[in-house]
PDB file of N, CA and C in Angstrom:
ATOM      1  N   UNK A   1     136.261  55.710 163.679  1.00  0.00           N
ATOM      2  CA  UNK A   1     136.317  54.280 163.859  1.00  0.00           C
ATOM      3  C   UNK A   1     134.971  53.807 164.407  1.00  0.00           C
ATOM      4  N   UNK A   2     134.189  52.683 164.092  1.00  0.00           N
ATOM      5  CA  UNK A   2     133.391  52.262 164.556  1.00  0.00           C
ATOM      6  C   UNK A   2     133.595  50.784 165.160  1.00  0.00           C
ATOM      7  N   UNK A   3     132.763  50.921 166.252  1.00  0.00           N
ATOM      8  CA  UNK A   3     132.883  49.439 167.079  1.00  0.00           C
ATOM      9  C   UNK A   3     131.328  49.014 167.357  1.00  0.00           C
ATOM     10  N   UNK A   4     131.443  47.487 167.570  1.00  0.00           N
ATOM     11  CA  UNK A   4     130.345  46.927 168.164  1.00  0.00           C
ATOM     12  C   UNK A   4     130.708  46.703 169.520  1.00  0.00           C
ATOM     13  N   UNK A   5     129.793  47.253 170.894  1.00  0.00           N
ATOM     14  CA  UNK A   5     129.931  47.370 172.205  1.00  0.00           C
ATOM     15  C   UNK A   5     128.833  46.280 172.619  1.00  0.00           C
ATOM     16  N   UNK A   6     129.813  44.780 173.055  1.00  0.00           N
ATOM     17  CA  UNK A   6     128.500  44.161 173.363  1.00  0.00           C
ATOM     18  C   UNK A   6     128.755  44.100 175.048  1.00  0.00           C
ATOM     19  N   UNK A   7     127.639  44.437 175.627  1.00  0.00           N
ATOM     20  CA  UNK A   7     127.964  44.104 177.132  1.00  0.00           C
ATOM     21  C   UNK A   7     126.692  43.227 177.844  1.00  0.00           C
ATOM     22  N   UNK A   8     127.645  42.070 179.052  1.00  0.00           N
ATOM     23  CA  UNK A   8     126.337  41.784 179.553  1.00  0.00           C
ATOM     24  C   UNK A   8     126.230  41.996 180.903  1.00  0.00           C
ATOM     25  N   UNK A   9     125.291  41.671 181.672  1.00  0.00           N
ATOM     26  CA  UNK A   9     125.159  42.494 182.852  1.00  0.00           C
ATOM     27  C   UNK A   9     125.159  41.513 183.819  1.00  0.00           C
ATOM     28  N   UNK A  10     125.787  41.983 185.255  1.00  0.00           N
ATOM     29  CA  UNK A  10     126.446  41.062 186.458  1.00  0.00           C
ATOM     30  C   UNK A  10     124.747  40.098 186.293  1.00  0.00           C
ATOM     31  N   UNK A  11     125.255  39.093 187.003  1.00  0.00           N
ATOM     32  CA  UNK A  11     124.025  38.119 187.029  1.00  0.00           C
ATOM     33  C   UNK A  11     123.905  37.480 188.906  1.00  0.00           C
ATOM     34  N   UNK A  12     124.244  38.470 189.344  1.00  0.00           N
ATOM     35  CA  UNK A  12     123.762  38.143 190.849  1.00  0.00           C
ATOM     36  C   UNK A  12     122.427  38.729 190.963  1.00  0.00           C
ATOM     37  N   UNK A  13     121.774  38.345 192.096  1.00  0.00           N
ATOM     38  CA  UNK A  13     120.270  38.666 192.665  1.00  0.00           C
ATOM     39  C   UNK A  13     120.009  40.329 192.699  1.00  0.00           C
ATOM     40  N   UNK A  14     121.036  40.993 192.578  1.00  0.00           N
ATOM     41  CA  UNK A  14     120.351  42.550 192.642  1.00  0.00           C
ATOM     42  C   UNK A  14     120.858  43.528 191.003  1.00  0.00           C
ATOM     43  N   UNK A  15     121.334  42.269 190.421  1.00  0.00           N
ATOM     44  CA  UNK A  15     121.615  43.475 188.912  1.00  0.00           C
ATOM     45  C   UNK A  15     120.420  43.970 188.378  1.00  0.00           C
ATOM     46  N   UNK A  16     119.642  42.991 188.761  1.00  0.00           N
ATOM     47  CA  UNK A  16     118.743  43.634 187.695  1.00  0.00           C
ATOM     48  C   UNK A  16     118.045  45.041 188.246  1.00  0.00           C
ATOM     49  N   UNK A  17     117.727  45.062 189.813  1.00  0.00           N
ATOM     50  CA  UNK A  17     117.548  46.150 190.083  1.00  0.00           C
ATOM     51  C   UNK A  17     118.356  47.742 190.051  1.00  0.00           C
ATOM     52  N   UNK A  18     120.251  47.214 189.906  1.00  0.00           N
ATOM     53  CA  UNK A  18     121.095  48.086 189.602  1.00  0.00           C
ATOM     54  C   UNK A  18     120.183  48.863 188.170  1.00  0.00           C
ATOM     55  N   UNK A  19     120.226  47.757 187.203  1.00  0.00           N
ATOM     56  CA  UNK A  19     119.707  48.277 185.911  1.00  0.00           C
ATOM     57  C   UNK A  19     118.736  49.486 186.182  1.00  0.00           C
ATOM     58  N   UNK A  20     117.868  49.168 186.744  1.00  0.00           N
ATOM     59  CA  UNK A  20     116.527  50.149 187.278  1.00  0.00           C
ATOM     60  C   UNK A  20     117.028  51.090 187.288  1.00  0.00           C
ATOM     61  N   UNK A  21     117.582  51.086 188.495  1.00  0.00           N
ATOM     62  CA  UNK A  21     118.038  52.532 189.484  1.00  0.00           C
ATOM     63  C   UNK A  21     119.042  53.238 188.388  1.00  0.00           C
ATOM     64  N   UNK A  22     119.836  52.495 187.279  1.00  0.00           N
ATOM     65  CA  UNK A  22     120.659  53.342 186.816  1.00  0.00           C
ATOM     66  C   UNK A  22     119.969  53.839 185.012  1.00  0.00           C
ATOM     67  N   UNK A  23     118.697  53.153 184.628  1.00  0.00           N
ATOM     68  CA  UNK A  23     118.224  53.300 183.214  1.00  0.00           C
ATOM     69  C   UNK A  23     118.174  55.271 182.737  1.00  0.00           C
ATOM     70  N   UNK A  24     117.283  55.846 183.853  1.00  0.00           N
ATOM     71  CA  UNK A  24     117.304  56.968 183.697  1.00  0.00           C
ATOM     72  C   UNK A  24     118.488  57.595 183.283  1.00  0.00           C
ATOM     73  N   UNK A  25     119.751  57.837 184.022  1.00  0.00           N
ATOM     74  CA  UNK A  25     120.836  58.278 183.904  1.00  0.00           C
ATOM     75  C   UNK A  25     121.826  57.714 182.774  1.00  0.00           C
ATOM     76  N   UNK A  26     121.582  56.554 181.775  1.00  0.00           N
ATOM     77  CA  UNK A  26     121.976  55.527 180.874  1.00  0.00           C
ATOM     78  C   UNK A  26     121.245  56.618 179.781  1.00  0.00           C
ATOM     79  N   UNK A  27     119.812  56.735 179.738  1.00  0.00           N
ATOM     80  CA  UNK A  27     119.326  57.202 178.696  1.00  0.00           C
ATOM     81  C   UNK A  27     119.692  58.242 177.926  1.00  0.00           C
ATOM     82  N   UNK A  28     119.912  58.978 179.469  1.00  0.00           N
ATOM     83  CA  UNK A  28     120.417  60.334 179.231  1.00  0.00           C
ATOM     84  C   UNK A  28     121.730  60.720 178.707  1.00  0.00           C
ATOM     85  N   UNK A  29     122.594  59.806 178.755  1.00  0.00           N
ATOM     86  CA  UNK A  29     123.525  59.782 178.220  1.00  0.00           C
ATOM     87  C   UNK A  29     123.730  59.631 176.903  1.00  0.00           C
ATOM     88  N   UNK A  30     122.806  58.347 176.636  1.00  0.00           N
ATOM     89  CA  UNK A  30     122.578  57.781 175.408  1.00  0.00           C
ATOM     90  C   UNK A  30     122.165  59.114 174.072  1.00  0.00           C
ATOM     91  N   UNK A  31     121.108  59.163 174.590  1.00  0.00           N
ATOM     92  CA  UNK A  31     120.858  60.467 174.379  1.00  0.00           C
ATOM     93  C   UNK A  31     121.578  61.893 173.718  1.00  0.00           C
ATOM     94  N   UNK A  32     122.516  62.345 173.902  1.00  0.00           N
ATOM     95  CA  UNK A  32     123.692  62.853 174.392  1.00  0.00           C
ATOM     96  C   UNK A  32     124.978  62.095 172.906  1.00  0.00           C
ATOM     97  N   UNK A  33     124.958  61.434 173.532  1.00  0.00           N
ATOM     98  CA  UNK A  33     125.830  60.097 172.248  1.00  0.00           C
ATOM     99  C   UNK A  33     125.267  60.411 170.887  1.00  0.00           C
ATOM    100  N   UNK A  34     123.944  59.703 171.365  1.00  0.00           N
ATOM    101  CA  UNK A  34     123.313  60.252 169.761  1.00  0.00           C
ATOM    102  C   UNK A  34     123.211  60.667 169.080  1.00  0.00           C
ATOM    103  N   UNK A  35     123.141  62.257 169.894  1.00  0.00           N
ATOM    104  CA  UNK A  35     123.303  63.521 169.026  1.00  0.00           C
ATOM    105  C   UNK A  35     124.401  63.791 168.328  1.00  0.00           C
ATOM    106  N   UNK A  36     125.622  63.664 169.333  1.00  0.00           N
ATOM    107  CA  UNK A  36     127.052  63.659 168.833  1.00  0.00           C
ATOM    108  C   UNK A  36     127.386  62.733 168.129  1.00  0.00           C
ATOM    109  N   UNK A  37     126.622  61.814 167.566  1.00  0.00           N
ATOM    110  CA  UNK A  37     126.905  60.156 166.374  1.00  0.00           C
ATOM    111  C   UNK A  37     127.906  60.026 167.181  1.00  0.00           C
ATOM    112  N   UNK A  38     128.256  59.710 168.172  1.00  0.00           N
ATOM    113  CA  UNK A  38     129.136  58.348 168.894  1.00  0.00           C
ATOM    114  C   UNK A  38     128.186  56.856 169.048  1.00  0.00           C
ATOM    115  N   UNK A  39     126.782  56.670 168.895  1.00  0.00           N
ATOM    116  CA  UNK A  39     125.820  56.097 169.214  1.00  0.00           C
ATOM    117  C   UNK A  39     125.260  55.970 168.021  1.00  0.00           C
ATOM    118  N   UNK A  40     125.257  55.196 167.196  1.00  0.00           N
ATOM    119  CA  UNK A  40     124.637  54.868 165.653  1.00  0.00           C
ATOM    120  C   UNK A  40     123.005  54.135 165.818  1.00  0.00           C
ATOM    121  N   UNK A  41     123.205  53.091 167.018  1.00  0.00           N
ATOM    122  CA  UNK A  41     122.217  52.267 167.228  1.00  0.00           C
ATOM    123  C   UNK A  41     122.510  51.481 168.225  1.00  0.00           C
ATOM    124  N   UNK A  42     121.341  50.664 169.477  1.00  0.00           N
ATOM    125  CA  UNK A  42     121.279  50.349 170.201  1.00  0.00           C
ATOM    126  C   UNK A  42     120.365  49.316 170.672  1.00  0.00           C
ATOM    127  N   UNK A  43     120.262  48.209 171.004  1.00  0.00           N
ATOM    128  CA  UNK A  43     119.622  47.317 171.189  1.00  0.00           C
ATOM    129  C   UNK A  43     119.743  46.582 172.883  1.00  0.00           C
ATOM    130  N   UNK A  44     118.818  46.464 173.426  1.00  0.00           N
ATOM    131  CA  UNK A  44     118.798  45.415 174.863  1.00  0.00           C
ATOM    132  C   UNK A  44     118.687  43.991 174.634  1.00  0.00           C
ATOM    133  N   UNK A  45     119.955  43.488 174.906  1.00  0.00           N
ATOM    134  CA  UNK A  45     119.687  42.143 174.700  1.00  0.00           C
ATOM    135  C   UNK A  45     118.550  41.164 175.993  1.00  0.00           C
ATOM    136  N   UNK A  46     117.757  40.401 176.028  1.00  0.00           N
ATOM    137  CA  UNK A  46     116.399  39.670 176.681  1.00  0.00           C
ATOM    138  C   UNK A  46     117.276  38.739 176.656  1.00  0.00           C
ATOM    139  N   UNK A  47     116.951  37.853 178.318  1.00  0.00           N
ATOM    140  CA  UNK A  47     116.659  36.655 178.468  1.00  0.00           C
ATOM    141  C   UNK A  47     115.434  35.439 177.971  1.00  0.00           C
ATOM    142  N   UNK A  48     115.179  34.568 178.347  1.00  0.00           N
ATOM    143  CA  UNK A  48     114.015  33.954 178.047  1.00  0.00           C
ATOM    144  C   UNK A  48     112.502  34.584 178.454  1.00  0.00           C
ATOM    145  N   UNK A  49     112.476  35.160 179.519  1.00  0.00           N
ATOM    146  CA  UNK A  49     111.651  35.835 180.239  1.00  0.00           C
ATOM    147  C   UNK A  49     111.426  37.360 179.589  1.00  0.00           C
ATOM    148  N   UNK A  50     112.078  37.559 178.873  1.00  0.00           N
ATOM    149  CA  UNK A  50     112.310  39.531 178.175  1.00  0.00           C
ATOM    150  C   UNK A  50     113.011  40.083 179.279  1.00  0.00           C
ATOM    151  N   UNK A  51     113.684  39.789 179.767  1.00  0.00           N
ATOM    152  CA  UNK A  51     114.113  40.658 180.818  1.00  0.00           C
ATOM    153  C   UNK A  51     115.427  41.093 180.623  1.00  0.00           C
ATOM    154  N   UNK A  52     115.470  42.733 180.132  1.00  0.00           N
ATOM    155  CA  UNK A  52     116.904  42.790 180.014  1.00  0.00           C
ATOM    156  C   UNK A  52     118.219  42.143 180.790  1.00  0.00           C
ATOM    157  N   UNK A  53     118.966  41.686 179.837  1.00  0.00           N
ATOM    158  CA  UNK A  53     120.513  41.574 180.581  1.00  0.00           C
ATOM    159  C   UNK A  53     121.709  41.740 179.972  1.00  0.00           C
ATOM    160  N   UNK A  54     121.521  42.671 179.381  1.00  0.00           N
ATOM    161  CA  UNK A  54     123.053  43.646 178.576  1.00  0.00           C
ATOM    162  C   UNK A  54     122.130  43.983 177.690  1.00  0.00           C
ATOM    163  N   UNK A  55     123.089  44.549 176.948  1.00  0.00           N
ATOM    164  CA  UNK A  55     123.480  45.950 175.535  1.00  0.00           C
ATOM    165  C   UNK A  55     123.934  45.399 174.596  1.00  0.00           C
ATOM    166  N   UNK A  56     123.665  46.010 173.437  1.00  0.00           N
ATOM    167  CA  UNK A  56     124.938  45.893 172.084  1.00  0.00           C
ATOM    168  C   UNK A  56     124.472  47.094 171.571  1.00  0.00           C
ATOM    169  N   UNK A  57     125.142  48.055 171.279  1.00  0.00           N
ATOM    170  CA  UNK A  57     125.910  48.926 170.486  1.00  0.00           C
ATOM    171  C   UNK A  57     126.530  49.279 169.275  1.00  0.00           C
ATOM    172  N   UNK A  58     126.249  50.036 168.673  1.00  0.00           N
ATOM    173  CA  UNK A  58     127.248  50.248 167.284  1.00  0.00           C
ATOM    174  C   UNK A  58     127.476  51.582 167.284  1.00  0.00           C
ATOM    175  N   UNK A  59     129.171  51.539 167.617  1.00  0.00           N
ATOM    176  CA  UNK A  59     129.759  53.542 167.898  1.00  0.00           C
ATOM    177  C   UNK A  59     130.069  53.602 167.043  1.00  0.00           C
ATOM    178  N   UNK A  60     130.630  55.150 167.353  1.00  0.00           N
ATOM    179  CA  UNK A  60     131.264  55.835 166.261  1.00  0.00           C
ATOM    180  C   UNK A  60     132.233  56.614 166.914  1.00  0.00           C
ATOM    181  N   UNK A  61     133.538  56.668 167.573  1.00  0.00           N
ATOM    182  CA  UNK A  61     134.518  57.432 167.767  1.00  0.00           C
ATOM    183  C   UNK A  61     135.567  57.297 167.317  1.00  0.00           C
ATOM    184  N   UNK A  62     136.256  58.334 167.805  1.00  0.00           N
ATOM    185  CA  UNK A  62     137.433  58.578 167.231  1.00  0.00           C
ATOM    186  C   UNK A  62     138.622  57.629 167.330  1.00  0.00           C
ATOM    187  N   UNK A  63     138.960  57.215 168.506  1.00  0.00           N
ATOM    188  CA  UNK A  63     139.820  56.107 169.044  1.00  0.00           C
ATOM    189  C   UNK A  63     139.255  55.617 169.855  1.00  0.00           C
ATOM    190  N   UNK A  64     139.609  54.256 170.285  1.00  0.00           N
ATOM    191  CA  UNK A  64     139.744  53.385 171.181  1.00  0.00           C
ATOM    192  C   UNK A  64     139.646  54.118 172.395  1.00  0.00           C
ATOM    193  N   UNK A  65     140.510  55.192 172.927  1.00  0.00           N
ATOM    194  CA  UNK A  65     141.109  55.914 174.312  1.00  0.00           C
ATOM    195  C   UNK A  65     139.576  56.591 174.299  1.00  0.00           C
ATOM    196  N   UNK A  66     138.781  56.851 173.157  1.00  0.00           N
ATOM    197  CA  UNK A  66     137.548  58.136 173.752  1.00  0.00           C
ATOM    198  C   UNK A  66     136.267  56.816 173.871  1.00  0.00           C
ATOM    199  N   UNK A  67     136.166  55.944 173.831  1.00  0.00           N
ATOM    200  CA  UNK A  67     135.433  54.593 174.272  1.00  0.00           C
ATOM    201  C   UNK A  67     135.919  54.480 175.903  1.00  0.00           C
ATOM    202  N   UNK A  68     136.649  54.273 175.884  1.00  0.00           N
ATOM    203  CA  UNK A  68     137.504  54.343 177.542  1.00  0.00           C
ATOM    204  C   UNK A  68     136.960  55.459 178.603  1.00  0.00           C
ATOM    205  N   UNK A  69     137.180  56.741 177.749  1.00  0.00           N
ATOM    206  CA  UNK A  69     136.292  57.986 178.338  1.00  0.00           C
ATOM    207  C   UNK A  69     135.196  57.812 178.815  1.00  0.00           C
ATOM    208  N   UNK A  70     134.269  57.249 177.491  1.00  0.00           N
ATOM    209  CA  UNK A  70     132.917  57.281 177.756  1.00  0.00           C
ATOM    210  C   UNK A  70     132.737  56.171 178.870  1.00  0.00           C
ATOM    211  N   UNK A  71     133.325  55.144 178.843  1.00  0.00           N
ATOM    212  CA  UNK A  71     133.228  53.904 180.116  1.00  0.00           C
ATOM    213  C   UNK A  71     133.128  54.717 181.359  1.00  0.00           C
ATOM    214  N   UNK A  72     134.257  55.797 181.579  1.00  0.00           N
ATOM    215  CA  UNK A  72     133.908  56.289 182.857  1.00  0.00           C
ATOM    216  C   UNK A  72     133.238  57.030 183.360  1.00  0.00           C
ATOM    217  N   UNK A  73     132.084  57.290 182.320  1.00  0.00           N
ATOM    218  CA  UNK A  73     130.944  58.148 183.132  1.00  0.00           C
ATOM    219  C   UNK A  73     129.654  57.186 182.336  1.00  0.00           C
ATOM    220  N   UNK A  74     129.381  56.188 182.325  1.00  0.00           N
ATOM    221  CA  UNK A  74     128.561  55.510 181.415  1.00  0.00           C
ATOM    222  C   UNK A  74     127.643  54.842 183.160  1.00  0.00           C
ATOM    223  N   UNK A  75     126.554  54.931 183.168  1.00  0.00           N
ATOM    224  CA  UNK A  75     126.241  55.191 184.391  1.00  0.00           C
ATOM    225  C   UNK A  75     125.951  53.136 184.654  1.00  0.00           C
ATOM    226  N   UNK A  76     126.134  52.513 183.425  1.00  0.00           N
ATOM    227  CA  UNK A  76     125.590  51.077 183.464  1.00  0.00           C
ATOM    228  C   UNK A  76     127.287  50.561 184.136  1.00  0.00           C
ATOM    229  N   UNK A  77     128.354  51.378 183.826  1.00  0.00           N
ATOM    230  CA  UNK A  77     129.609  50.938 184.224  1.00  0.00           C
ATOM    231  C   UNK A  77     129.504  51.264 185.509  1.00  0.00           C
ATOM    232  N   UNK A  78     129.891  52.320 185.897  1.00  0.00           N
ATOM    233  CA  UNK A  78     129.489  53.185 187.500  1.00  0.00           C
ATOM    234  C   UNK A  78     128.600  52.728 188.326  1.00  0.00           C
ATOM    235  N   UNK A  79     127.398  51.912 187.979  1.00  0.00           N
ATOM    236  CA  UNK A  79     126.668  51.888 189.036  1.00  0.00           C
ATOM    237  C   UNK A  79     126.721  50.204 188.523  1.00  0.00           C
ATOM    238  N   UNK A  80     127.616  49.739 188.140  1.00  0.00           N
ATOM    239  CA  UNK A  80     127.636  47.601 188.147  1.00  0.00           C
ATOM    240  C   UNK A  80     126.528  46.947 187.490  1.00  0.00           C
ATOM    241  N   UNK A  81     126.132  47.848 186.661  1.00  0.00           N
ATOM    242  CA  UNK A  81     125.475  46.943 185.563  1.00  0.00           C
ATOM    243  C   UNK A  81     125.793  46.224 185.058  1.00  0.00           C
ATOM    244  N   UNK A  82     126.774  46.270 184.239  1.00  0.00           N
ATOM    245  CA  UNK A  82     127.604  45.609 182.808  1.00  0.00           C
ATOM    246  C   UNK A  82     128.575  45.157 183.429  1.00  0.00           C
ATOM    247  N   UNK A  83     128.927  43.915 183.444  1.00  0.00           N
ATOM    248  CA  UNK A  83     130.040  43.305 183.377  1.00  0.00           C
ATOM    249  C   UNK A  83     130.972  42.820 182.547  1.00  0.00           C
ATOM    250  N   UNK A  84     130.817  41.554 182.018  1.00  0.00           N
ATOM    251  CA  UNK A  84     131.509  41.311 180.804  1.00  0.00           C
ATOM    252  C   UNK A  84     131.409  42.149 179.387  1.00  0.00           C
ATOM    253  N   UNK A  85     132.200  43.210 178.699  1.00  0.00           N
ATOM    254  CA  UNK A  85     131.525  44.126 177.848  1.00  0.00           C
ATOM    255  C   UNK A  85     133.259  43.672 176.783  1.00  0.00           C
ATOM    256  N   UNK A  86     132.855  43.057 175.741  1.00  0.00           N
ATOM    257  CA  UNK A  86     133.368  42.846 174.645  1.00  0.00           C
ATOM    258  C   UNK A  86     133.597  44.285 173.683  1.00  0.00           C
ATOM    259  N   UNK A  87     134.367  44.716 172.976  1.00  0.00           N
ATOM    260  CA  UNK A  87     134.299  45.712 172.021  1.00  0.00           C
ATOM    261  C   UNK A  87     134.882  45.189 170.309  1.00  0.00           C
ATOM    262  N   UNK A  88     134.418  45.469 169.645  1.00  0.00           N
ATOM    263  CA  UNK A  88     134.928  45.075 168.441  1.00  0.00           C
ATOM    264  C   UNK A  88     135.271  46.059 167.283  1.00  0.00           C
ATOM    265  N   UNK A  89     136.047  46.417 166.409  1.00  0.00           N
ATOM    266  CA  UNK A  89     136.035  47.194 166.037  1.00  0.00           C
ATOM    267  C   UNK A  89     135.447  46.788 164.489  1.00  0.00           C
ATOM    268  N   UNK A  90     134.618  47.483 163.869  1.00  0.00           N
ATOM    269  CA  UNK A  90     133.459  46.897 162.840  1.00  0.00           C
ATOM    270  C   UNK A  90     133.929  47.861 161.805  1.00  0.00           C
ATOM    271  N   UNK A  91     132.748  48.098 160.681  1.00  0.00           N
ATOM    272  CA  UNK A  91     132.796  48.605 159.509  1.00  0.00           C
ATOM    273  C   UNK A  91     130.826  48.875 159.036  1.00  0.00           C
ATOM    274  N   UNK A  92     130.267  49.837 159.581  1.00  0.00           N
ATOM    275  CA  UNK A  92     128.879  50.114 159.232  1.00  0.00           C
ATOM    276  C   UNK A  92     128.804  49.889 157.806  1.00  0.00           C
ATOM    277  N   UNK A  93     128.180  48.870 156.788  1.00  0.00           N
ATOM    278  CA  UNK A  93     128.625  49.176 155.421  1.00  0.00           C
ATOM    279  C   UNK A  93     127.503  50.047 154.802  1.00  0.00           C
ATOM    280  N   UNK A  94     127.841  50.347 154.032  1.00  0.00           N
ATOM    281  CA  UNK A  94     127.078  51.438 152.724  1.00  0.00           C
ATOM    282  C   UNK A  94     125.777  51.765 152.778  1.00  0.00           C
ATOM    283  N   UNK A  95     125.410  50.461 152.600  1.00  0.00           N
ATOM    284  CA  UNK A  95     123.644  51.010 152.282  1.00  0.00           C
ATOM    285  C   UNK A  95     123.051  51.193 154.040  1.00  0.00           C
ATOM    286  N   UNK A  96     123.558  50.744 154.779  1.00  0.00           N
ATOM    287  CA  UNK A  96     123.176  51.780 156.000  1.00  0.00           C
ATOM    288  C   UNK A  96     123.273  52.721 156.414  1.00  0.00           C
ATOM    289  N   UNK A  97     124.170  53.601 155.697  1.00  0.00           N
ATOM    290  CA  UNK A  97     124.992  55.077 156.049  1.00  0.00           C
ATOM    291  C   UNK A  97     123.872  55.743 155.657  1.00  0.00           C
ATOM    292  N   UNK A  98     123.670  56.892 156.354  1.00  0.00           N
ATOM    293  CA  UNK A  98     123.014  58.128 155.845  1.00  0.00           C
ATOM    294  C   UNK A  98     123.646  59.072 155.335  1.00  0.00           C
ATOM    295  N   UNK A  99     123.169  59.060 153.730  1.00  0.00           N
ATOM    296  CA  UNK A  99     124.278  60.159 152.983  1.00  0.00           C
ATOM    297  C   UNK A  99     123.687  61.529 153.304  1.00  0.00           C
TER     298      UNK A  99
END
């Protein structure tokens, strides 16, 4: 199943530094995802300024319940990055697939 993971990130005076402190440990994960194609592609969504403030995503798992999994060790969840995080469940079409 594939989903679009859009999330955006708390907007009080210290998220953005959460972001910081937690990018390393995000990457690494990401990372990780990648390899295993749970992670198709990834984008930081910018404010006016470029300054990150959320994610969007395009997975690839199995169910709904292993998205849930990954939430609880996803270090942007754990350490109050992301707040509002939408999920959608999509359809990658054709000519993007790698045959």
């Amino acid at each position: 199943m594939q989903f679009i993971v859009t999330a955006h990130d708390f907007t009080d005076e210290r998220a953005h530094q959460r972001r910081v402190v937690a990018r390393e440990a995000h990457l690494s994960l990401m990372e990780q995802m990648i390899k295993a194609g749970n992670v198709r592609f990834a984008v930081a969504l910018l404010d006016d300024r470029e300054r990150m403030v959320g994610s969007v995503l395009i997975c690839e798992f199995g169910s709904r319940s292993e998205i849930d999994a990954w939430f609880q060790r996803e270090p942007y969840i754990t350490q109050k990055v992301w707040d509002k995080i939408d999920i959608q469940q999509c359809k990658i079409g054709p000519a993007f697939v790698k045959g």
